[in-house]
N, C-alpha and C. Protein backbone atom coordinates (compact mmCIF):
# COMPACT_ATOMS: atom_id res chain seq x y z
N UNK A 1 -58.91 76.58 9.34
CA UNK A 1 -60.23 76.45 8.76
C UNK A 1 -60.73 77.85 8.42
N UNK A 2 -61.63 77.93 7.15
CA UNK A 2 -61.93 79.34 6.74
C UNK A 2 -62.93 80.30 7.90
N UNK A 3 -63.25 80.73 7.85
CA UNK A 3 -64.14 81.82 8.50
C UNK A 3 -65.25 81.36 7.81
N UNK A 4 -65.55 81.00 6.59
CA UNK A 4 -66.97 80.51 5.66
C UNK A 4 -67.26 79.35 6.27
N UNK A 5 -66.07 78.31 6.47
CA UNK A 5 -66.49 76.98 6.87
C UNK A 5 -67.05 76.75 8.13
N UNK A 6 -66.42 77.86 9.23
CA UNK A 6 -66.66 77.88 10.35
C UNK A 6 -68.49 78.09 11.02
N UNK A 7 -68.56 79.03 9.85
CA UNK A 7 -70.26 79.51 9.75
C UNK A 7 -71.24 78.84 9.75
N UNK A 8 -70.98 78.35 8.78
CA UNK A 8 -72.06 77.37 7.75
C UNK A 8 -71.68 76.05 8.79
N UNK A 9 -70.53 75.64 9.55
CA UNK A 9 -70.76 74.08 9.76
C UNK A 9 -71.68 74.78 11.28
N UNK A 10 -71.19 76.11 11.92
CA UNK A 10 -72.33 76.15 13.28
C UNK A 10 -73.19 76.31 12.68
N UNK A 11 -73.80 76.50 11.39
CA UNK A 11 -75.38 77.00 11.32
C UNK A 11 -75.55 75.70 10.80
N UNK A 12 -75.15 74.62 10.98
CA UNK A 12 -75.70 72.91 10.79
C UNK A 12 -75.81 72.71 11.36
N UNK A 13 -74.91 73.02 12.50
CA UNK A 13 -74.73 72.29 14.28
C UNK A 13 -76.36 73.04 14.61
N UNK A 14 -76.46 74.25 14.44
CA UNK A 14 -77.60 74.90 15.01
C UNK A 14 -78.64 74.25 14.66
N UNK A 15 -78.71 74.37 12.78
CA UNK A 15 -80.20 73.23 12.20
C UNK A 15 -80.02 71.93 12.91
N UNK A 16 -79.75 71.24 13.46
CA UNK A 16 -79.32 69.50 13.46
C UNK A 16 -79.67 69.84 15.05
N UNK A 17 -79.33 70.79 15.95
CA UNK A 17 -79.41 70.65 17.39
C UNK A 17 -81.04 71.04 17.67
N UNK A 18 -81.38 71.78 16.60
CA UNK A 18 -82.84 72.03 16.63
C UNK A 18 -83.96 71.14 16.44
N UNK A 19 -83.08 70.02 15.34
CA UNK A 19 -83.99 68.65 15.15
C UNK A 19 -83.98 67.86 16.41
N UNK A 20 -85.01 67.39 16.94
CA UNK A 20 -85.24 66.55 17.29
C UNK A 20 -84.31 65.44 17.13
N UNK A 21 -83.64 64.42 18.55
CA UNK A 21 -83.01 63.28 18.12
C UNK A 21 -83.95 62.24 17.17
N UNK A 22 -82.93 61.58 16.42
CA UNK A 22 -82.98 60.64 15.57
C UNK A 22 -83.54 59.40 16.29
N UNK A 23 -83.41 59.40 17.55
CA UNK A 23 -83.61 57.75 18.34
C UNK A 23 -85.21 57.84 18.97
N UNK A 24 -85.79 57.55 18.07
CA UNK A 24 -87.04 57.76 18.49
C UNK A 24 -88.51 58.87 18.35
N UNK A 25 -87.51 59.72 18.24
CA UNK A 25 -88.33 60.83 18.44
C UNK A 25 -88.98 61.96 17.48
N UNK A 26 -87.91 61.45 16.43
CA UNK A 26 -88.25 62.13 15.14
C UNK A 26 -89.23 61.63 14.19
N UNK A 27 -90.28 62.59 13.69
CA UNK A 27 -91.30 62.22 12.66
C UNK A 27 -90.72 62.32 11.55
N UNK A 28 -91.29 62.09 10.47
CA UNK A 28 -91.30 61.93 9.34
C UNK A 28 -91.26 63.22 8.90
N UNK A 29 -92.27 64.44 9.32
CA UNK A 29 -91.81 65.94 8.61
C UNK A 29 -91.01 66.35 9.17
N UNK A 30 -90.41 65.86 10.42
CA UNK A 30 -89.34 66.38 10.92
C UNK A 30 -87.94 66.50 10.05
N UNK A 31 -87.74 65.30 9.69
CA UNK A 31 -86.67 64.41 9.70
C UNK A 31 -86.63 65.00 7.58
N UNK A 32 -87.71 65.08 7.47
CA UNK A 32 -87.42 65.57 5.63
C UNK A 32 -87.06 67.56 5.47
N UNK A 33 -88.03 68.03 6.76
CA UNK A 33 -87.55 69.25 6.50
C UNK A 33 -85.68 69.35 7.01
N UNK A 34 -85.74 68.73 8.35
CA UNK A 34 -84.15 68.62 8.40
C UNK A 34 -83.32 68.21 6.96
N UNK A 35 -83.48 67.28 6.33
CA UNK A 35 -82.67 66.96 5.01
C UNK A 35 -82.87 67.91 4.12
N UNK A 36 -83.86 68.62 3.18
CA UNK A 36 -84.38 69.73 3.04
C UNK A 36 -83.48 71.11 3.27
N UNK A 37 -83.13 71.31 4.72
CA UNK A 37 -82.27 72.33 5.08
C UNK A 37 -80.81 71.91 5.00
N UNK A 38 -80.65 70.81 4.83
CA UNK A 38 -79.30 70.90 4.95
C UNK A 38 -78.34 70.14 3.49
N UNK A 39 -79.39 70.10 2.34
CA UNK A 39 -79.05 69.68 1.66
C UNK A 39 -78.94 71.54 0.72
N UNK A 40 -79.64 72.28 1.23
CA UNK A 40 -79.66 73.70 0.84
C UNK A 40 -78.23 74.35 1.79
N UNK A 41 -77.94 74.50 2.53
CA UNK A 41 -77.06 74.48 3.56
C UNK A 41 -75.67 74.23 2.80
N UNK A 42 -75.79 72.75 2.82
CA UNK A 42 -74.28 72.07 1.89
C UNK A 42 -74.14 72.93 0.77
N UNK A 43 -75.23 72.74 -0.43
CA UNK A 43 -74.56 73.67 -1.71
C UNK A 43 -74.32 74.89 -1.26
N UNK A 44 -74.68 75.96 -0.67
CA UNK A 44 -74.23 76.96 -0.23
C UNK A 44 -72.82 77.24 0.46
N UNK A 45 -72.60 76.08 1.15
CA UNK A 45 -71.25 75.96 1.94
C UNK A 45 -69.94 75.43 0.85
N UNK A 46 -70.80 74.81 0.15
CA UNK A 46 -69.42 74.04 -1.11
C UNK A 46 -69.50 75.46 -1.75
N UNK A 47 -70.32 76.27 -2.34
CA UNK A 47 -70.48 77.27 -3.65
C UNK A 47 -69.85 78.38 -2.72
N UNK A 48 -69.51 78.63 -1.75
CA UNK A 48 -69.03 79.68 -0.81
C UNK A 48 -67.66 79.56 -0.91
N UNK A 49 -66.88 78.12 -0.82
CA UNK A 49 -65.93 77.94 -0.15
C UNK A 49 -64.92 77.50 -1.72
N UNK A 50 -65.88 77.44 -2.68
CA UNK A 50 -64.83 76.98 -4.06
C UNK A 50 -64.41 78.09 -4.91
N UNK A 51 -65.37 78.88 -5.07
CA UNK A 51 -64.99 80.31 -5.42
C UNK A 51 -64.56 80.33 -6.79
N UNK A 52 -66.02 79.49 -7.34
CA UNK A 52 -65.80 78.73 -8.71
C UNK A 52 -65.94 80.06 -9.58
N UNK A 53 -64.86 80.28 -10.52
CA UNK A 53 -64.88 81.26 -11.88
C UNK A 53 -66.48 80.89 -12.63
N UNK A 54 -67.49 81.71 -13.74
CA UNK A 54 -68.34 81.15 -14.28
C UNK A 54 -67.99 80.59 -15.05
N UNK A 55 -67.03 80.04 -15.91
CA UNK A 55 -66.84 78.79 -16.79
C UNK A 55 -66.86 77.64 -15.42
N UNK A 56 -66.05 77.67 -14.53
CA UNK A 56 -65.85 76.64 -13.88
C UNK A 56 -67.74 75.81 -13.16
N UNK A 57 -68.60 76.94 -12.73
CA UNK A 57 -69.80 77.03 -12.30
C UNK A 57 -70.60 75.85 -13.35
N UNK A 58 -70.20 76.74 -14.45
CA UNK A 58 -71.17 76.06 -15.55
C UNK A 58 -71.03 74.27 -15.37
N UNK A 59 -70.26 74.40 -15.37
CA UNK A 59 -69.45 73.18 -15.51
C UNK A 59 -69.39 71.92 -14.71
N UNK A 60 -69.51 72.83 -13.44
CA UNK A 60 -68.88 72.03 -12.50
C UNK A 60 -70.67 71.70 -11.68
N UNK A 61 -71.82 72.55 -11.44
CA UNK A 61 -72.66 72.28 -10.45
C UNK A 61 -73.93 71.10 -11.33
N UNK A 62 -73.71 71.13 -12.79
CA UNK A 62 -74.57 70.44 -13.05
C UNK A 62 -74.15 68.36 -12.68
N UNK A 63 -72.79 68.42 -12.60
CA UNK A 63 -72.32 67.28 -12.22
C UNK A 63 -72.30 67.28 -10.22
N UNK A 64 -72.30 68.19 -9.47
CA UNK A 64 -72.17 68.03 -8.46
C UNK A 64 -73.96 67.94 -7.96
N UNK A 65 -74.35 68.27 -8.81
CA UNK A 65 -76.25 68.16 -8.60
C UNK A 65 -76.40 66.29 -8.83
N UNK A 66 -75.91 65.82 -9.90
CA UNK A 66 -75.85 64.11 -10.00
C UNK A 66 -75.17 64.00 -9.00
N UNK A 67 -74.00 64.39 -8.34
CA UNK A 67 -73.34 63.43 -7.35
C UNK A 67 -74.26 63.62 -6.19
N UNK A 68 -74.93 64.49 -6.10
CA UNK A 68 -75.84 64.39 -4.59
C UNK A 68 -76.99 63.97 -4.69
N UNK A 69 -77.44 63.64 -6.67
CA UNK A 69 -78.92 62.64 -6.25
C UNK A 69 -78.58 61.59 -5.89
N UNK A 70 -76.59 60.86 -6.47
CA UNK A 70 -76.67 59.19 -6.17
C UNK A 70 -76.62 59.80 -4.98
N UNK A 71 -75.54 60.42 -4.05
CA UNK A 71 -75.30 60.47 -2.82
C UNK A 71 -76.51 60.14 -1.78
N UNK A 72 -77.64 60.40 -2.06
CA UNK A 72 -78.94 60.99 -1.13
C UNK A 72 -79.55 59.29 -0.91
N UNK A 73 -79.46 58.53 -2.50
CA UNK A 73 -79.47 57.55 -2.49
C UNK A 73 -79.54 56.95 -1.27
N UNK A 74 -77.69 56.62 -0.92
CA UNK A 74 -77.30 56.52 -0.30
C UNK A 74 -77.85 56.86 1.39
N UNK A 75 -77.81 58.30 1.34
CA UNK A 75 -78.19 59.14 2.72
C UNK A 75 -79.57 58.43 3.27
N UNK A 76 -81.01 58.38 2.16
CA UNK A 76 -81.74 58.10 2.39
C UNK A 76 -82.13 56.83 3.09
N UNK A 77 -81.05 55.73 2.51
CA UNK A 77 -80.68 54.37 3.31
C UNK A 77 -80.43 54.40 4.81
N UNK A 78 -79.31 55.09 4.63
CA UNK A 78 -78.89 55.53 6.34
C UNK A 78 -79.87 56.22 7.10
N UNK A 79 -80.71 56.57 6.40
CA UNK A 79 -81.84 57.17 7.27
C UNK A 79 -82.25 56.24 7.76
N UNK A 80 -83.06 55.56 7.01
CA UNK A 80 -84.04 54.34 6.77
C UNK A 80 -83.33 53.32 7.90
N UNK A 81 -82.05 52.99 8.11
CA UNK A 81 -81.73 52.17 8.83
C UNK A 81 -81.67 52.71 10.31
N UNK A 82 -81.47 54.03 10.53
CA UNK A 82 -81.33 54.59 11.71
C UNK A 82 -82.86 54.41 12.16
N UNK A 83 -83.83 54.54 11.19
CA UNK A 83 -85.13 54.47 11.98
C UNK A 83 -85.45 53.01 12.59
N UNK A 84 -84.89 52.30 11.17
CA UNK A 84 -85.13 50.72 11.99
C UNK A 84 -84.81 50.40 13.03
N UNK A 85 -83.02 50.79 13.41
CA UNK A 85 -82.18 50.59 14.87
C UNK A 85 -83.07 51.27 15.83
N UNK A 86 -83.42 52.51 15.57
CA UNK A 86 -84.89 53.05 16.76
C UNK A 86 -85.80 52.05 17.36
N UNK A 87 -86.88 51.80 16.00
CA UNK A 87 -87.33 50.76 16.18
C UNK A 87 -87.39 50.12 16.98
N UNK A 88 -86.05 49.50 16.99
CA UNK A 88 -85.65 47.89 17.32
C UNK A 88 -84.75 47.97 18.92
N UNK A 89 -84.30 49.54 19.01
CA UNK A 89 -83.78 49.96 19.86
C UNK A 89 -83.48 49.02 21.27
N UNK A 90 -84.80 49.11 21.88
CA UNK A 90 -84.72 48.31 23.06
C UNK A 90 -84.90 46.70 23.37
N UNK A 91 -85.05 46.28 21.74
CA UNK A 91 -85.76 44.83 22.24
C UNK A 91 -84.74 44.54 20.38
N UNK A 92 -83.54 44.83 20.45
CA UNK A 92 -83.04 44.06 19.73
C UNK A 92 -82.78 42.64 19.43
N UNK A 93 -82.61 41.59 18.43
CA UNK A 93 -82.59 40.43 18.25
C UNK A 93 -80.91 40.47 18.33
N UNK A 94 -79.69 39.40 18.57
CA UNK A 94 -78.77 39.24 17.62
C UNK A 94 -78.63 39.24 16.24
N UNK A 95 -79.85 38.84 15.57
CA UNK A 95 -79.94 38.74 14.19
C UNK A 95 -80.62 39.80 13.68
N UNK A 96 -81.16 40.67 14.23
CA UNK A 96 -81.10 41.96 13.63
C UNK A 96 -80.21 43.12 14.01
N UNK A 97 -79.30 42.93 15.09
CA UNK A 97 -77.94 43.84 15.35
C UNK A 97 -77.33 43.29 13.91
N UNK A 98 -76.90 42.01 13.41
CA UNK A 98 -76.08 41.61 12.79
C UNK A 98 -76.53 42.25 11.20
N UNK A 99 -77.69 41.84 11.11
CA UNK A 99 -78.35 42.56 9.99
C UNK A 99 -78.23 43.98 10.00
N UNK A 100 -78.15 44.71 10.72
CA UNK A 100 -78.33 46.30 10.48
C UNK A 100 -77.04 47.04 10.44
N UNK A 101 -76.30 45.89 11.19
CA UNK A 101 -74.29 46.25 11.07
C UNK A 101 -74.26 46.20 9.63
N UNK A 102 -74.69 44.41 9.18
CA UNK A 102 -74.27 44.29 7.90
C UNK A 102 -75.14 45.71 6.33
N UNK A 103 -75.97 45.97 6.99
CA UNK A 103 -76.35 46.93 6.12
C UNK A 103 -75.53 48.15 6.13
N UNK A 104 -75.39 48.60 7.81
CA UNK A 104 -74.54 49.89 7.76
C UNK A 104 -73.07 49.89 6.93
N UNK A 105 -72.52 48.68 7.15
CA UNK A 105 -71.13 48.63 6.28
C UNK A 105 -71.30 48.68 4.72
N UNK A 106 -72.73 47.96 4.12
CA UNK A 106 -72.74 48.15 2.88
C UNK A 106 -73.43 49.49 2.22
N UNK A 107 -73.85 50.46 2.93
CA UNK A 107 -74.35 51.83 3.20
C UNK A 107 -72.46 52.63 3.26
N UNK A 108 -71.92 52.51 3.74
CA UNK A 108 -70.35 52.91 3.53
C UNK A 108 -69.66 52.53 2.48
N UNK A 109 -69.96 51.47 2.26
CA UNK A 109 -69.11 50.79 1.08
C UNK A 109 -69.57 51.77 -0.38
N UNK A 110 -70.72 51.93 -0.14
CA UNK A 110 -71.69 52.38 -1.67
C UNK A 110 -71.69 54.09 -1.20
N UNK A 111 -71.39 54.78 -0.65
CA UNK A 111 -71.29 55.88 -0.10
C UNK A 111 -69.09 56.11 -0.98
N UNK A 112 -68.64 55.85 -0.33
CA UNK A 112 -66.96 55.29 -1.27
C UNK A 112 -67.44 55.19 -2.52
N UNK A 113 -67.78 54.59 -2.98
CA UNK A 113 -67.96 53.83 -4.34
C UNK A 113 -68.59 54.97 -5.22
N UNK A 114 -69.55 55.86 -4.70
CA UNK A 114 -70.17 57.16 -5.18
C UNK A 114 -69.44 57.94 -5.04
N UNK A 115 -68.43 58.55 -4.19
CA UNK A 115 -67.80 59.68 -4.00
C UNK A 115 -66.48 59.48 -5.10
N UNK A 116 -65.88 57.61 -4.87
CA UNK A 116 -64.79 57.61 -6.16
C UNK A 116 -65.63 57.83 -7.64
N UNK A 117 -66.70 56.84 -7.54
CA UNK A 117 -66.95 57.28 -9.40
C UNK A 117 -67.31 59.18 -9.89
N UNK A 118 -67.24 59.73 -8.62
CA UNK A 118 -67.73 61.24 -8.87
C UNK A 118 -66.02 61.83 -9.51
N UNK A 119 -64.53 61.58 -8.71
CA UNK A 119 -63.66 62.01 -9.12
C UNK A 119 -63.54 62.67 -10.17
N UNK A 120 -63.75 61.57 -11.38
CA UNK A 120 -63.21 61.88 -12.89
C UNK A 120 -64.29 62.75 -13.23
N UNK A 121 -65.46 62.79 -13.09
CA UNK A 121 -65.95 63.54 -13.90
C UNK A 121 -65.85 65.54 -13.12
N UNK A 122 -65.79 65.15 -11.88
CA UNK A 122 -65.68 66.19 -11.17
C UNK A 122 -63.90 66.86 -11.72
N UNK A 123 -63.04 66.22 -11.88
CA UNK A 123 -61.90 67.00 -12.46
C UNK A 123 -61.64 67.02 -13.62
N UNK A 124 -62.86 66.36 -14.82
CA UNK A 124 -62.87 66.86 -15.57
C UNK A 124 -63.89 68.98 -15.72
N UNK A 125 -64.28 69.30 -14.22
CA UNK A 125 -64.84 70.53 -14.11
C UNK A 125 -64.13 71.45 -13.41
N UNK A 126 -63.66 71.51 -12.79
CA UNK A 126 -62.13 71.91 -11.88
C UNK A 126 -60.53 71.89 -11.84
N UNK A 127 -60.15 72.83 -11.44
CA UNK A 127 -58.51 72.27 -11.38
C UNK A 127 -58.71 71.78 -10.14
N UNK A 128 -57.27 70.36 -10.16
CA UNK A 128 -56.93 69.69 -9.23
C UNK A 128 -57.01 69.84 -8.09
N UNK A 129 -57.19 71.61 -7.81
CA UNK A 129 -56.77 71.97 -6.05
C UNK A 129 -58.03 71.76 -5.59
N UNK A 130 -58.79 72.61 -6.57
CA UNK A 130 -60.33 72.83 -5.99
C UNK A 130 -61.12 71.40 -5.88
N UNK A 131 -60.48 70.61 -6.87
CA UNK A 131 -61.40 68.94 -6.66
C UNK A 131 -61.18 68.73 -5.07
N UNK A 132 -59.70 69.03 -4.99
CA UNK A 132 -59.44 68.07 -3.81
C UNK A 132 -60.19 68.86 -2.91
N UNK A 133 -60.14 70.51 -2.54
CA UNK A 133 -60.78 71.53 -1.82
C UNK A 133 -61.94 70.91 -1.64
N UNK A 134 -62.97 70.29 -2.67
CA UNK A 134 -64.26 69.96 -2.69
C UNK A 134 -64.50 68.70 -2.19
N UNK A 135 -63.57 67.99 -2.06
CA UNK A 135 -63.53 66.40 -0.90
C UNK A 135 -63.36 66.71 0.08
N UNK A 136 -62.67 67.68 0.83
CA UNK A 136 -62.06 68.24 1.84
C UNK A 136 -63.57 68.48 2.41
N UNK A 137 -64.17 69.74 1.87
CA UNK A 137 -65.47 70.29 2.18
C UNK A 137 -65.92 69.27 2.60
N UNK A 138 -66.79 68.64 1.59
CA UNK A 138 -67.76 67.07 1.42
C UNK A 138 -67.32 66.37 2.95
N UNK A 139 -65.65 66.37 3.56
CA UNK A 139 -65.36 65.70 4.29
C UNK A 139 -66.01 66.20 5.49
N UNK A 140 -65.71 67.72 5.62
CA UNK A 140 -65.67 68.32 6.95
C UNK A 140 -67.49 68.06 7.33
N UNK A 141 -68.20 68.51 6.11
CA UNK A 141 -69.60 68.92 6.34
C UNK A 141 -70.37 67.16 6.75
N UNK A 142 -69.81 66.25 6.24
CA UNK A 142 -70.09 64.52 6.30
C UNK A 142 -69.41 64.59 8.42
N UNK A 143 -68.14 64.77 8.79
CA UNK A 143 -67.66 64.62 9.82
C UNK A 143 -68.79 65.35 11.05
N UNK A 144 -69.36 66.87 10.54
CA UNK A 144 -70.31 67.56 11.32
C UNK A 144 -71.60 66.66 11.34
N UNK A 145 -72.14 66.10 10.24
CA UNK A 145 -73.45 65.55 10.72
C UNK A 145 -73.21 63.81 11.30
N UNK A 146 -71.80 63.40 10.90
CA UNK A 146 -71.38 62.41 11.39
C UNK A 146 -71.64 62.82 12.81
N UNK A 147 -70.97 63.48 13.54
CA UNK A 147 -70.88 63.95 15.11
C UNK A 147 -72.06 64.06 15.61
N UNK A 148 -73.17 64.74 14.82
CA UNK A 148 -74.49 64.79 15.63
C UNK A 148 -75.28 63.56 15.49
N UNK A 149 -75.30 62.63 14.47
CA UNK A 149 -75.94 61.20 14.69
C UNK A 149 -75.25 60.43 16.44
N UNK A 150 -73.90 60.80 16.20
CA UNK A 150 -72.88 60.13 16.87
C UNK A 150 -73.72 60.59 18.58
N UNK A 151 -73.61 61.63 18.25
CA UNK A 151 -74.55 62.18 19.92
C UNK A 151 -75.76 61.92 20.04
N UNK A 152 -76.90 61.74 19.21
CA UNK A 152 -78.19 61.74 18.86
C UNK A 152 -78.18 60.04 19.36
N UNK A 153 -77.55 59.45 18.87
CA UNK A 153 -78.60 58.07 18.50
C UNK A 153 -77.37 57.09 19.67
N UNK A 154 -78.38 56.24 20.74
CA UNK A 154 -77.58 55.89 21.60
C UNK A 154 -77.12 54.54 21.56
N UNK A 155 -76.40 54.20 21.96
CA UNK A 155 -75.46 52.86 21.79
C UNK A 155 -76.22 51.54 22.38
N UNK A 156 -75.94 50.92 21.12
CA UNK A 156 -76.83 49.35 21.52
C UNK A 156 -76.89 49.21 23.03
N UNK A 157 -77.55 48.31 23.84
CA UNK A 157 -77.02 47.48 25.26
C UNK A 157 -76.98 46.73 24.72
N UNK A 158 -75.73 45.85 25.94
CA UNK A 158 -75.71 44.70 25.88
C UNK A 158 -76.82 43.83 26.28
């Protein structure tokens, strides 16, 4: 792993350990300045780590700016549902575990579905290495805030 990647994913771990957990406890300015920082964070960490030529720049950030408004789309859902599971945390229904599974899977499904329709247009701005370099990224920096929900937000009871 680079020395760039290494940086930028502790200075997420740092922003994200500074937020407030997700299960409860987080407000509303909390929870937007966190997205806020780390949506500034990411382009910095992708634009660090691609080491895009300026033809390639030109080219390439006005399409990676669309892939992160659908993306946020997306993000903003998963927010939205993490607050509900809060919510609902201690006095869950069966039929709203089942409901909020079934949302989280279709929150993944449409999360895929955005990252494939981004491909083509993204290698029509890049060579091949750097596309893939830039899924790779997308992966590692998605796996880091994956990990801190993963610790943050606590597991149904039975």
């Amino acid at each position: 792993m680079s020395r760039s990647i290494r940086r930028l994913g502790l200075a997420l771990l740092l922003v994200l350990a500074a937020a407030p957990a997700w299960a409860g406890e987080a407000d509303e300015a909390s929870l937007e300045i966190l997205r806020d920082t780390l949506r500034t964070n990411k382009k910095a960490l992708v634009d660090v780590n691609l080491a895009l030529s300026d033809d390639e720049a030109r080219a390439f950030w006005p399409v990676y700016d669309r892939y992160q408004k659908d993306l946020g789309v997306v993000q903003e859902r998963m927010a939205r549902l993490i607050e509900e599971y809060s919510a609902n945390f201690g006095k869950m229904t069966d039929e709203e575990a089942t409901k909020l599974t079934s949302e989280y899977l279709a929150i993944e499904r449409d999360r895929t579905k955005i990252r494939e329709s981004f491909l083509e247009p993204i290698s029509k701005t890049l060579p091949r290495r750097k596309v893939m370099r830039f899924y790779q990224i997308e992966n590692k920096i998605d796996a880091v805030l994956r990990f801190e929900l993963a610790r943050t937000i606590p597991v149904v009871e039975q």
